[in-house]
Protein backbone atom coordinates (compact mmCIF):
# COMPACT_ATOMS: atom_id res chain seq x y z
CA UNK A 1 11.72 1.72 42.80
CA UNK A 2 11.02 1.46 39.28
CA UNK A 3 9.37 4.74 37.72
CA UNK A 4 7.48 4.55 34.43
CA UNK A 5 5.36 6.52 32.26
CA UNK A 6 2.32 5.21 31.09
CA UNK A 7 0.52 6.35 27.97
CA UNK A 8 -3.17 5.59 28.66
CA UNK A 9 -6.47 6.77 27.84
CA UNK A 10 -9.76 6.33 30.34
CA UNK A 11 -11.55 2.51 29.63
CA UNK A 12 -8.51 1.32 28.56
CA UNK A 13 -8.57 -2.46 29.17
CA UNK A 14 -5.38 -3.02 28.06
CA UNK A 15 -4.10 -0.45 29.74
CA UNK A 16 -5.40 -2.29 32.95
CA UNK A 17 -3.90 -5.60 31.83
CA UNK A 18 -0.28 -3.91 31.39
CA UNK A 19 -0.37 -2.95 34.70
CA UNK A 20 -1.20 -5.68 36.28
CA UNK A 21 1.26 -8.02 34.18
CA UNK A 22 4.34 -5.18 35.05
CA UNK A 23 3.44 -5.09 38.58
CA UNK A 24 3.25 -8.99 38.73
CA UNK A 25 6.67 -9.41 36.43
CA UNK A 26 8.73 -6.60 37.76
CA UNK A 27 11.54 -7.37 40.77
CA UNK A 28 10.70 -4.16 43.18
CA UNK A 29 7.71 -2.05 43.63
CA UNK A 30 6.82 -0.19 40.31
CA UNK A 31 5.66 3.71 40.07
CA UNK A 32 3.58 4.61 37.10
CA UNK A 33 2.80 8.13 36.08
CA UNK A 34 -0.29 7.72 33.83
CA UNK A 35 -0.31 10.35 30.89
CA UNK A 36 -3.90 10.66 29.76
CA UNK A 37 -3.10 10.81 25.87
CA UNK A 38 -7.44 12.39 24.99
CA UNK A 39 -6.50 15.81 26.81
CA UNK A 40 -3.84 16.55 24.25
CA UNK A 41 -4.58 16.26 20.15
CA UNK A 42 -1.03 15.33 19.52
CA UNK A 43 -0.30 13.13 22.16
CA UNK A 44 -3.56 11.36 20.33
CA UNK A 45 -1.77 11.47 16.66
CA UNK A 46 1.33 10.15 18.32
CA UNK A 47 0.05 7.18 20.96
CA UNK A 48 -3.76 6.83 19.72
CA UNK A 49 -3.43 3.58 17.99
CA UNK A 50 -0.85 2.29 19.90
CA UNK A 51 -1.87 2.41 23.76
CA UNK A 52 -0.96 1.09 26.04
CA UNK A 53 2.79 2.43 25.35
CA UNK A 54 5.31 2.35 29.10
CA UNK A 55 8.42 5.04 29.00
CA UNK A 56 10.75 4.16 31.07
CA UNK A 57 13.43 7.05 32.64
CA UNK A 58 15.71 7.15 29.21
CA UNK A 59 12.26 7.56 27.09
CA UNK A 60 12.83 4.16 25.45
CA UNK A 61 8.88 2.98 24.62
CA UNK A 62 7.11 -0.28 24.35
CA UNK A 63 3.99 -0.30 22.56
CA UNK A 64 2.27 -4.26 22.81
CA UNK A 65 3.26 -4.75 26.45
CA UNK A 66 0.19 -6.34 27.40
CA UNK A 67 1.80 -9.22 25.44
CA UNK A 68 3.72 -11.38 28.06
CA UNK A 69 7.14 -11.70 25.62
CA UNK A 70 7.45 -8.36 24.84
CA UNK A 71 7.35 -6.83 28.29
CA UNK A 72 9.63 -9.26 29.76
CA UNK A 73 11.82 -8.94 27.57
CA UNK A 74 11.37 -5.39 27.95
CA UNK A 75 12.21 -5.56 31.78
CA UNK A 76 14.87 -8.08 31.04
CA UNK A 77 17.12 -5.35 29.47
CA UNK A 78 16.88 -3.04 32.24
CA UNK A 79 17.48 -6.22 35.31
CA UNK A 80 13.82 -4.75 36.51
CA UNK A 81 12.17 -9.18 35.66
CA UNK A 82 11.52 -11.28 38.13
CA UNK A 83 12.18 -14.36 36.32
CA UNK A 84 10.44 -16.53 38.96
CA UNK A 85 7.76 -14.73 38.75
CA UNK A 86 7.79 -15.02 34.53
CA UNK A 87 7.83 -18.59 35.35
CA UNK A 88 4.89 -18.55 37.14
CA UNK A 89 3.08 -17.49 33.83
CA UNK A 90 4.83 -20.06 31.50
CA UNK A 91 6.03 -23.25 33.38
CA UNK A 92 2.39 -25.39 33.05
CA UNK A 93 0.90 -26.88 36.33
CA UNK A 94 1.82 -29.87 37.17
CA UNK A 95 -0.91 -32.71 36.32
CA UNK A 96 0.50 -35.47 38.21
CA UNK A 97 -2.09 -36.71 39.85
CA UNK A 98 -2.43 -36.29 43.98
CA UNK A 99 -1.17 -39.71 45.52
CA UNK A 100 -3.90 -42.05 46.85
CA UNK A 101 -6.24 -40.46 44.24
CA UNK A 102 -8.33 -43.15 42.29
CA UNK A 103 -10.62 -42.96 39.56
CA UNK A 104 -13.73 -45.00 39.52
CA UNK A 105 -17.17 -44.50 37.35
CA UNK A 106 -15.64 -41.80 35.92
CA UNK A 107 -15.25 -39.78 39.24
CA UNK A 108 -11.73 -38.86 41.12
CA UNK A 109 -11.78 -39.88 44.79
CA UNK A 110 -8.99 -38.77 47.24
CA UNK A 111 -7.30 -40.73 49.98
């Protein structure tokens, strides 16, 4: 099990979006310990403009992890990615059409 701190503050949206995209890119189940940076004046000094920031055991932070690059990369250097799963969010559908689909006035039929 992966353990990480989380540096977070209540109504955080992108607080919300990093952990969904960690527990959707990591490779085994993921335990965060939220740290509620408002209850502590320096804690707001330090992470204020920065939230969301993840910790992981060795204290090594990453601000920006709501941005897909950065936090796999992130997980990449500790072997914690699930690189299928990364692919999932950058490999584009596929567009080829269904077979037996047809186009006609402007409309797609099936079969």
């Amino acid at each position: 099990m992966i353990q990480l701190s989380l540096y977070t503050t209540m109504g955080c949206h992108l607080c919300s979006q990093l952990e969904a995209l960690v527990a959707a890119l990591a490779n085994q189940k993921v335990w965060l310990h939220h740290i509620e940076i408002s209850d502590d004046d320096a804690l707001v000094e330090r992470y204020g403009l920065r939230i969301p920031v993840l910790v992981d055991g060795d204290g090594n932070e990453l601000d920006r992890g709501f941005e897909l690059e950065r936090l796999s990369a992130w997980l990449r250097e500790r072997g914690w990615l699930d690189e299928d799963a990364l692919a999932g969010f950058t490999v584009p559908p596929d567009t080829t059409p269904p077979k037996g689909a047809h186009k006609r006035h402007g409309r797609r039929f099936l079969g």
